[in-house]
C-alpha atoms as a PDB file:
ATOM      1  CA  UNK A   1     -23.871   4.377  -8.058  1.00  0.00           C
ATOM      2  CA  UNK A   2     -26.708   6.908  -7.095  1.00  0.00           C
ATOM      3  CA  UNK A   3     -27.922   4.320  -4.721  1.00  0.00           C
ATOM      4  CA  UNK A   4     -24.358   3.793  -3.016  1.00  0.00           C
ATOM      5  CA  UNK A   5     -23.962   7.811  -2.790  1.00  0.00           C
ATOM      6  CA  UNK A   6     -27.214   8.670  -1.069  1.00  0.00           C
ATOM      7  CA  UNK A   7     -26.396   5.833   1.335  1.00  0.00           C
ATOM      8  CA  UNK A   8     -22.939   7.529   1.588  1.00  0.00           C
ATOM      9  CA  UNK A   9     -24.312  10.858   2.060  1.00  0.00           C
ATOM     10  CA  UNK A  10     -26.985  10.043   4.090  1.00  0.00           C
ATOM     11  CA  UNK A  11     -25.171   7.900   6.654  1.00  0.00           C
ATOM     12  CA  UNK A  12     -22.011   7.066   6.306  1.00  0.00           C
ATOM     13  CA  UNK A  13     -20.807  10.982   6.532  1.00  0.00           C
ATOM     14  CA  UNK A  14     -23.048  11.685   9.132  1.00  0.00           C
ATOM     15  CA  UNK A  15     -21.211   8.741  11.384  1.00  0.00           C
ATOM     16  CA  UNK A  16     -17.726   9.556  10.802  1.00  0.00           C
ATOM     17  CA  UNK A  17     -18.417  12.822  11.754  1.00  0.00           C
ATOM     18  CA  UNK A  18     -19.759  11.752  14.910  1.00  0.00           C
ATOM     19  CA  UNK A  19     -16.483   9.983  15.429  1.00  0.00           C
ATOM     20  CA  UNK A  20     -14.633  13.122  15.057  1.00  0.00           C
ATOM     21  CA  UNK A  21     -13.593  12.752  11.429  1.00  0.00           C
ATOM     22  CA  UNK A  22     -13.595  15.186   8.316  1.00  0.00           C
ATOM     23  CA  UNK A  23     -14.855  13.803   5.155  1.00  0.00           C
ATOM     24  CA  UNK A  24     -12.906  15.800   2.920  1.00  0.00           C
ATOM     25  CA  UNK A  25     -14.180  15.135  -0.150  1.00  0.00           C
ATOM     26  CA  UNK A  26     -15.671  12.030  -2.432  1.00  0.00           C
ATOM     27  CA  UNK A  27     -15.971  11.235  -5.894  1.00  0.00           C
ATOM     28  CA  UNK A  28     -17.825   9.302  -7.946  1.00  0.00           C
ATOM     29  CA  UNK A  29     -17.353   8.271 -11.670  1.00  0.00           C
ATOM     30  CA  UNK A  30     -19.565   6.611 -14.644  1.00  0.00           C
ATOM     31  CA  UNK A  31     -17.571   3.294 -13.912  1.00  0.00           C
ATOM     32  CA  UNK A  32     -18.546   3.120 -10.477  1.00  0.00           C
ATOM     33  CA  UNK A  33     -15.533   4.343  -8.668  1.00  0.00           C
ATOM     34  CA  UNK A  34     -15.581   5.843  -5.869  1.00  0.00           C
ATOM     35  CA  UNK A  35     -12.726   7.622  -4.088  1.00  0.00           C
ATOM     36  CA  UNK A  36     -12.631   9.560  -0.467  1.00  0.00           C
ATOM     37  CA  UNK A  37     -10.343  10.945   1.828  1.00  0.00           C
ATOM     38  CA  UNK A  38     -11.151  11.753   5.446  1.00  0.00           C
ATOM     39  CA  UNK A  39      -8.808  13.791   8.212  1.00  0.00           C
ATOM     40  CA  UNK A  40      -8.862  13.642  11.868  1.00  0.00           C
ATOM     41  CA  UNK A  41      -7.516  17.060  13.798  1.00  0.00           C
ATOM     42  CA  UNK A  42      -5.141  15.125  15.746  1.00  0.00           C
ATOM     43  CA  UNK A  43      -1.863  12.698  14.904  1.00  0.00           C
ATOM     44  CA  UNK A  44      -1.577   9.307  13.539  1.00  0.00           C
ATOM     45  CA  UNK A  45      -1.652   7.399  16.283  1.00  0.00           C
ATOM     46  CA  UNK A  46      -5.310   9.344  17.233  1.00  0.00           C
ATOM     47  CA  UNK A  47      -6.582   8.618  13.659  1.00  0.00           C
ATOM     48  CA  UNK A  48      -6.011   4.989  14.352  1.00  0.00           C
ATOM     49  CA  UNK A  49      -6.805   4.789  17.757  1.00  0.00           C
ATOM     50  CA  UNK A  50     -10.289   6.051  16.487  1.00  0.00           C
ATOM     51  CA  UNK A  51     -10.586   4.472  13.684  1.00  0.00           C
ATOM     52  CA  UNK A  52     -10.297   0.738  15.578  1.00  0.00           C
ATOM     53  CA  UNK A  53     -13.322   2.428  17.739  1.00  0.00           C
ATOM     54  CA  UNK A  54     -15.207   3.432  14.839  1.00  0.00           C
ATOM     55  CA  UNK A  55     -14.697  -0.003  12.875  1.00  0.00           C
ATOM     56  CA  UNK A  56     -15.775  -1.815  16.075  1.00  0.00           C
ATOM     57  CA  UNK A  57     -18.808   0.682  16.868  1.00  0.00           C
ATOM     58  CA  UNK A  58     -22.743  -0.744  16.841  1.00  0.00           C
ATOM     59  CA  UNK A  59     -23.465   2.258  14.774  1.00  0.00           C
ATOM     60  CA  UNK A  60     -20.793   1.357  12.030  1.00  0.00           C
ATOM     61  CA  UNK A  61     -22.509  -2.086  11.867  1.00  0.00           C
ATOM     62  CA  UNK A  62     -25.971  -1.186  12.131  1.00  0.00           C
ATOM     63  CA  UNK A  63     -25.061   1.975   8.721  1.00  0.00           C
ATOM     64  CA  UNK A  64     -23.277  -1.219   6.801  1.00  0.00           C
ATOM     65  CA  UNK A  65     -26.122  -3.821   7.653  1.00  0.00           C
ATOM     66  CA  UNK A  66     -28.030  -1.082   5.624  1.00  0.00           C
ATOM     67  CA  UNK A  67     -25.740  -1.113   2.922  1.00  0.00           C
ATOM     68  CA  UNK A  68     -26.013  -5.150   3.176  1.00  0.00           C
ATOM     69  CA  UNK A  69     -29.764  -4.157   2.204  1.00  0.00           C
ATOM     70  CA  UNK A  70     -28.990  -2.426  -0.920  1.00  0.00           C
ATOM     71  CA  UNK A  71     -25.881  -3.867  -2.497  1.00  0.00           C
ATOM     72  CA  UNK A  72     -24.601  -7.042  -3.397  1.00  0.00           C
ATOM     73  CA  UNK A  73     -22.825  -8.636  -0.097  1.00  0.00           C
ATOM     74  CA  UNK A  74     -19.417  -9.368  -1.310  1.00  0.00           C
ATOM     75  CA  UNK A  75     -18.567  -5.615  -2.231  1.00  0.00           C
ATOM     76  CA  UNK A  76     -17.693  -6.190   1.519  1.00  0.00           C
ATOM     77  CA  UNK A  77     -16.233  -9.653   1.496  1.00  0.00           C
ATOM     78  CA  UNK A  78     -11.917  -8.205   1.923  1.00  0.00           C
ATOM     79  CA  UNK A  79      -9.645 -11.341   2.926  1.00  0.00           C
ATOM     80  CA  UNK A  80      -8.836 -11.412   6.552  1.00  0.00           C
ATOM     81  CA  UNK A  81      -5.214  -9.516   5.874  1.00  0.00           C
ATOM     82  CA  UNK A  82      -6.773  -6.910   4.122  1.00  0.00           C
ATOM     83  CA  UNK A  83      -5.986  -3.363   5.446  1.00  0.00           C
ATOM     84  CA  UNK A  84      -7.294  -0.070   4.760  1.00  0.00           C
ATOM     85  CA  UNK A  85      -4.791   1.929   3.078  1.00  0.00           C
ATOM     86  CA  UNK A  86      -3.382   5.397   4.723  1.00  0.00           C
ATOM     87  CA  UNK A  87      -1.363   7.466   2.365  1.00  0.00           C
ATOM     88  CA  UNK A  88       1.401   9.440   3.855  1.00  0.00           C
ATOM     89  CA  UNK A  89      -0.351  12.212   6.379  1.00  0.00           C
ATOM     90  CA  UNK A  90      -0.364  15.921   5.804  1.00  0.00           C
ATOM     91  CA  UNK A  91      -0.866  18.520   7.323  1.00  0.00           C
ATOM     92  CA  UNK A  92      -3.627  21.202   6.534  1.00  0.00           C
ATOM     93  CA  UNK A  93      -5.261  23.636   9.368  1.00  0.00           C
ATOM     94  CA  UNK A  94      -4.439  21.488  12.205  1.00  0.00           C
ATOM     95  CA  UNK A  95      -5.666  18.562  10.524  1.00  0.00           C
ATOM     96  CA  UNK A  96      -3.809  15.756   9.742  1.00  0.00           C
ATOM     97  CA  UNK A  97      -5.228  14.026   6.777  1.00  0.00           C
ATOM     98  CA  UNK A  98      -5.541  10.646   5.707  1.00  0.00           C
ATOM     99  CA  UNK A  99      -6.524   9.767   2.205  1.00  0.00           C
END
């Protein structure tokens, strides 16, 4: 799990915030879990309107072909209908957040 958080810290944070987004906070655990929640200061509809750019973005791919580098390939094998998972938003200093 180091390896996955330095690649996490190093990059992936770096990139969503470039997009706009907050990374909250993230969590690691001794069985290799990892939870994250990030906000966007705007509504729902901005989150996911930004989102679709980010997931779509050269610079996503080129930070995940890195992660291709260093980690088994099917951690990101999801099935076609798989869909990331918004909880209910809430609001907390102008942010709405996303976890």
């Amino acid at each position: 799990m180091n390896e996955f958080s330095t690649w996490f810290e190093d990059l992936v944070i770096d990139l969503r915030e470039n997009f706009g987004f907050v990374v909250e906070f993230y969590h690691t655990t001794d069985k290799d879990e990892f939870l994250w929640a990030v906000s966007f200061p705007g509504s729902m509809e901005q989150f996911l309107a930004v989102e679709e750019t980010y997931s779509q973005s050269a610079e996503r791919d080129k930070v995940f072909e890195s992660y291709l580098g260093l980690f088994w390939p099917s951690t990101l094998a999801l099935p076609p209908t798989a869909k990331p998972f918004l909880a209910e938003p809430f609001q907390r200093g102008g942010h709405h957040l996303f976890a």
